[in-house]
Protein backbone atom coordinates (compact mmCIF):
# COMPACT_ATOMS: atom_id res chain seq x y z
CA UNK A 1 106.09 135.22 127.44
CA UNK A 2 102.55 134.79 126.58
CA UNK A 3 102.68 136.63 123.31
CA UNK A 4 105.66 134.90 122.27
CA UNK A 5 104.47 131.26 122.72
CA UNK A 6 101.13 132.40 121.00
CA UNK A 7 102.95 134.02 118.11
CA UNK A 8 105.16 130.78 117.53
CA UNK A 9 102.36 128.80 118.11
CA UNK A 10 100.16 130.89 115.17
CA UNK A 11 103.72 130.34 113.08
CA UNK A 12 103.52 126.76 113.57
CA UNK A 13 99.90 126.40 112.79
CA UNK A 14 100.70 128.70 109.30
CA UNK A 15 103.78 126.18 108.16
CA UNK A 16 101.50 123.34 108.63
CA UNK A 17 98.51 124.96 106.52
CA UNK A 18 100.88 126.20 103.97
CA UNK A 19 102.93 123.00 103.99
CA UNK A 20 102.77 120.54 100.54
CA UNK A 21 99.96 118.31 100.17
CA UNK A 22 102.71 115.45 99.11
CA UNK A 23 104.90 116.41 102.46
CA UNK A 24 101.66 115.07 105.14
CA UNK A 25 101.21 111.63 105.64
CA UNK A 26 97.89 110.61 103.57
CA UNK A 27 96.10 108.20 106.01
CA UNK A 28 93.38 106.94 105.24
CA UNK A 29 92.41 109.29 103.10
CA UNK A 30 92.97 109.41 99.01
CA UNK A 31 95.52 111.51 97.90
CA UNK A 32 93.19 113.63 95.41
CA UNK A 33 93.43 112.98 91.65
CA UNK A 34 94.77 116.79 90.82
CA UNK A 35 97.42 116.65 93.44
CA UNK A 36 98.85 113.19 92.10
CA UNK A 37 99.07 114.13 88.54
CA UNK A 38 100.85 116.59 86.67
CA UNK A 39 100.43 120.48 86.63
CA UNK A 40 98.11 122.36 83.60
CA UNK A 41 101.23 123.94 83.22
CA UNK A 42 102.87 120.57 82.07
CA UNK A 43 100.26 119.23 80.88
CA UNK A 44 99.64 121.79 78.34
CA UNK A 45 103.64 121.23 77.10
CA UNK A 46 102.90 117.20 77.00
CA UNK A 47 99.24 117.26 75.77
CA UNK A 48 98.36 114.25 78.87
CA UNK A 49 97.05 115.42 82.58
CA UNK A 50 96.48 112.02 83.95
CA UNK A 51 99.89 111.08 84.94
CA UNK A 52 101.64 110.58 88.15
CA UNK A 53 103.84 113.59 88.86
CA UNK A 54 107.73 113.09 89.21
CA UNK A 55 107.17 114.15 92.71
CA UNK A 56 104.51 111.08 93.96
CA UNK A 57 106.82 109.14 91.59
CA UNK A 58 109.54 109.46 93.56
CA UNK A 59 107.51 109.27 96.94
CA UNK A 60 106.63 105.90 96.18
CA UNK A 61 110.00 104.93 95.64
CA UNK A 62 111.20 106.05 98.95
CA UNK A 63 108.35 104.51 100.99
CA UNK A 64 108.99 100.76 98.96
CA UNK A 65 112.78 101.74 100.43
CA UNK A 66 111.55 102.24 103.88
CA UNK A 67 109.74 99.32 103.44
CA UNK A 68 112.33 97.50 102.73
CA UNK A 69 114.72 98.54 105.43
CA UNK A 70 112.16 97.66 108.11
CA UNK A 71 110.40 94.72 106.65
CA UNK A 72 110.24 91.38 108.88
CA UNK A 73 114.01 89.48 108.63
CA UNK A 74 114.92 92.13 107.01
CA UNK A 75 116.22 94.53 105.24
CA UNK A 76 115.15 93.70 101.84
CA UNK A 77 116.70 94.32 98.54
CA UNK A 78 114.12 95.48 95.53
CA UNK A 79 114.19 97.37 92.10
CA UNK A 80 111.58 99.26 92.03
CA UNK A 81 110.17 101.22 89.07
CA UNK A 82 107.09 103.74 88.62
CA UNK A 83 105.48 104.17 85.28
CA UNK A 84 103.44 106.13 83.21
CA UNK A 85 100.17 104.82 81.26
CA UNK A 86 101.85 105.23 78.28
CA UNK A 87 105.14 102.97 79.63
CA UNK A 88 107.76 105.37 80.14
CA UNK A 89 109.50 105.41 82.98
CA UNK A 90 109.08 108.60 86.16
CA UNK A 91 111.22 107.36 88.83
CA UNK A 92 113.19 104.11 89.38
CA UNK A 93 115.96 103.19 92.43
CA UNK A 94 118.00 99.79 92.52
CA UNK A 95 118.85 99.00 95.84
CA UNK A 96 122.25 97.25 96.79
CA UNK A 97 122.06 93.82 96.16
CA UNK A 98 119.59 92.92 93.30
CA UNK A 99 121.09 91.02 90.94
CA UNK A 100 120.32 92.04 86.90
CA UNK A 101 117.25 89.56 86.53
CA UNK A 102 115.45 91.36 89.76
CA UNK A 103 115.37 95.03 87.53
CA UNK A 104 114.52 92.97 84.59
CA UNK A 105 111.14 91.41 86.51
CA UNK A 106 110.52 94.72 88.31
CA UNK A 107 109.55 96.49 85.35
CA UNK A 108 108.05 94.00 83.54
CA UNK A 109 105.66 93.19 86.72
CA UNK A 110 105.13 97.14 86.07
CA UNK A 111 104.79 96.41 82.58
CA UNK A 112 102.47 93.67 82.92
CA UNK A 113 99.99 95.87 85.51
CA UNK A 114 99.50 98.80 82.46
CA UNK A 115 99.14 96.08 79.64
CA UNK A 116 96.34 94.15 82.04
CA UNK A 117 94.70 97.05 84.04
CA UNK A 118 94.78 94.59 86.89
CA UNK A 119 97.73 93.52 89.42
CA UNK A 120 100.55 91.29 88.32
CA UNK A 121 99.24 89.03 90.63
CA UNK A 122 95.92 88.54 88.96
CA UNK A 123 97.25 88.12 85.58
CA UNK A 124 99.26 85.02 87.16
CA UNK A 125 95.96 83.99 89.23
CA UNK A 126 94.32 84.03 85.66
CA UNK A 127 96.14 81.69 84.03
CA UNK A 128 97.70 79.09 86.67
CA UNK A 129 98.76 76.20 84.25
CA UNK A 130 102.27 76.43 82.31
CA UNK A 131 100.50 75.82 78.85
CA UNK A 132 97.95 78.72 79.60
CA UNK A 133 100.97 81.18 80.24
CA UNK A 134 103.72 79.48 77.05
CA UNK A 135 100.89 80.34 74.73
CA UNK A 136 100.43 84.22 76.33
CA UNK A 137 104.55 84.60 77.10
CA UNK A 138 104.88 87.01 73.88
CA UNK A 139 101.76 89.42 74.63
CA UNK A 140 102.38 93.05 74.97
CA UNK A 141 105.89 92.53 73.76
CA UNK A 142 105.17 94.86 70.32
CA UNK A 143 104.26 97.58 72.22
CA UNK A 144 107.14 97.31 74.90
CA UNK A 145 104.87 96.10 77.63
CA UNK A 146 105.10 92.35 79.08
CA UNK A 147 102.54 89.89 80.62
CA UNK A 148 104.54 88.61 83.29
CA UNK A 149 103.09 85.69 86.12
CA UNK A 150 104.71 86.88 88.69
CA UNK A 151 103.26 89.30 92.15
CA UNK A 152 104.68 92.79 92.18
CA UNK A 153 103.39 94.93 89.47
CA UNK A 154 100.63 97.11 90.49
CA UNK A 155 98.53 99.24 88.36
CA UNK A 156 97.79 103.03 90.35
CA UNK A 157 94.34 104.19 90.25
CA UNK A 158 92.84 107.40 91.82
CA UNK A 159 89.38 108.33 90.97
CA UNK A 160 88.86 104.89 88.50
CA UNK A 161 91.73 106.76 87.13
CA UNK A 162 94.40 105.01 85.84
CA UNK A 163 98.11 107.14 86.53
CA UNK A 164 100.34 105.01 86.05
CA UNK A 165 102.08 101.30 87.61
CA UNK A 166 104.50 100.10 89.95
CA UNK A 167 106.71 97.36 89.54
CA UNK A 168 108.66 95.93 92.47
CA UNK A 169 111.77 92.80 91.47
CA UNK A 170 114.28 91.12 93.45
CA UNK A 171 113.51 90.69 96.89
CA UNK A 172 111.10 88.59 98.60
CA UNK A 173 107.98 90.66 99.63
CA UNK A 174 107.90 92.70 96.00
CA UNK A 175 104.03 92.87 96.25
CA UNK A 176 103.95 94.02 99.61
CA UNK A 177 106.68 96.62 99.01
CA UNK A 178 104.20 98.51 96.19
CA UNK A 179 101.20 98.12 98.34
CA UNK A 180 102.52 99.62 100.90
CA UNK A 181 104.17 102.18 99.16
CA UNK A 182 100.57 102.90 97.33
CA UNK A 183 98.68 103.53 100.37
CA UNK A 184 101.54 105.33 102.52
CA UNK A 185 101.86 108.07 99.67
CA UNK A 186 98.05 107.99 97.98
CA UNK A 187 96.15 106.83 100.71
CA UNK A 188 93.22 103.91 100.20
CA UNK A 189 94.20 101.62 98.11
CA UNK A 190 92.86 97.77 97.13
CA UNK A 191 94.45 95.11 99.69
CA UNK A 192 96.28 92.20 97.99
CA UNK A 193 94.25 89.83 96.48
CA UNK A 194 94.26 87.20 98.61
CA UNK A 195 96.75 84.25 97.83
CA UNK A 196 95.84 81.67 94.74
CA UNK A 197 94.96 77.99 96.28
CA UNK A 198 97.84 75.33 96.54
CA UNK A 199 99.48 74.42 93.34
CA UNK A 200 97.47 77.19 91.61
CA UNK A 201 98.50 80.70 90.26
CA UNK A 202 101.14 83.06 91.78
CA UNK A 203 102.80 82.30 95.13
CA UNK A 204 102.27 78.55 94.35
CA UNK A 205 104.96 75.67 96.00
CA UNK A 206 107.13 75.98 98.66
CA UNK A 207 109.69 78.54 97.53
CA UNK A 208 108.47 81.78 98.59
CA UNK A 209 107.00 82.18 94.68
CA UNK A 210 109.95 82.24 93.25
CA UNK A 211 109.50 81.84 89.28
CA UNK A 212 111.09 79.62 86.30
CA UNK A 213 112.04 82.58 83.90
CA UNK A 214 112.92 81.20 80.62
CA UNK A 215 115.37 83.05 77.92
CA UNK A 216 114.81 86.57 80.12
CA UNK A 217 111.05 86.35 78.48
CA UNK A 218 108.26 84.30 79.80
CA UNK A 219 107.64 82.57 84.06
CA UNK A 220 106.22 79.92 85.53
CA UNK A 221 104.87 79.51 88.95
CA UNK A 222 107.04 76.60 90.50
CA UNK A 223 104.73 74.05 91.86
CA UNK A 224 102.33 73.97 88.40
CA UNK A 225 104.31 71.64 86.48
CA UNK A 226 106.98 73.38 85.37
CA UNK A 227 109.47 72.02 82.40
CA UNK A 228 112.87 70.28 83.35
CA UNK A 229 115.31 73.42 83.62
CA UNK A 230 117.97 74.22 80.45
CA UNK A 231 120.77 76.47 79.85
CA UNK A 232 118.30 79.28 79.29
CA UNK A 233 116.35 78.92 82.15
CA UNK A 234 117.17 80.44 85.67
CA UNK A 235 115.41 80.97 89.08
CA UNK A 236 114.23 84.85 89.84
């Protein structure tokens, strides 16, 4: 009896050793930078090593989904997209529910975190007053990326590495979706910056953040002034 509870207890101990990186929980500890990106292999087909690998990419995606399912007055409905640094798209999942203009923001958010190197967030932060954003609404836009004033895109960094961006539309806790996707899969990552000051930046007035988008193009922050709605203009 002995020598069979040590030998599956030595067979136990040799599936967890030889057991993915990707498949244990990361903790509190960083997902290292070679285990995040892709092979030698690939990269020697693609000619770039510093991207996230299909395989993060799509661990991310399935820990915003958990998040979602078991967030507070939940569950939560989100598009969610992951992205390379050079804007193509790894992994992407539409939940149930989100209506066309949530995917639309999700990866623009994502868009908006490669094309600024900072969070979505920030960029919004940045520039708080409607005339500061009209005059930035078409930046990125020539080389397919977006600046977008809205929480939710995030940009992923191992190692001051950049690896790619998430981008989280739709639902009402898109920012805390990707961070907590981010440091379930890769470990440490930078808390939220904390919330802009009343009737400043992102998050500003009383609806939750909820954004003026205008011809499927440029957002507002309700609560800084925002233009009388038209025909082309619709809440997120």
């Amino acid at each position: 009896m002995m020598t069979k509870l040590f030998g599956n207890g030595i067979a136990l101990l040799a599936a967890v050793l030889l057991a993915p990186a990707s498949a244990l929980a990361q903790g509190s500890t960083p997902m290292p930078l070679a285990k995040a990106v892709v092979s030698n292999e690939v990269a020697s087909r693609t000619l770039f090593k510093y991207q996230v690998n299909a395989q993060v990419a799509r661990q991310l995606v399935d820990a915003c989904v958990d998040f979602a399912r078991t967030q507070p007055n939940g569950p939560g409905t989100y598009a969610i997209f992951v992205l390379a640094p050079n804007g193509d798209i790894i992994d992407a999942h539409v939940m149930d529910g989100v209506v066309p203009i949530g995917a639309e923001t999700g990866l623009m958010k994502a868009k908006t975190a490669l094309y600024a190197r900072s969070p979505s967030r920030a960029v919004a932060d940045r520039f708080p007053t409607v005339e500061g954003r009209l005059i930035r609404t078409d930046l990125g836009r020539d080389s397919g990326l977006s600046y977008y004033f809205v929480p939710g895109g995030v940009p992923i960094v191992l190692e001051s590495q950049l690896i790619g961006a998430m981008g989280v539309g739709g639902g009402n806790m898109d920012e805390q979706c990707v961070y907590s996707a981010l440091t379930k899969v890769l470990g440490i990552q930078p808390p939220p910056p904390a919330p802009a000051a009343e009737g400043r930046g992102a998050g500003a007035g009383g609806r939750g953040g909820q954004s003026l988008v205008c011809s499927g193009r440029w957002a507002v922050s309700i609560g800084v002034g925002c233009p009388p709605p038209t025909a082309h203009c619709r809440l997120k």
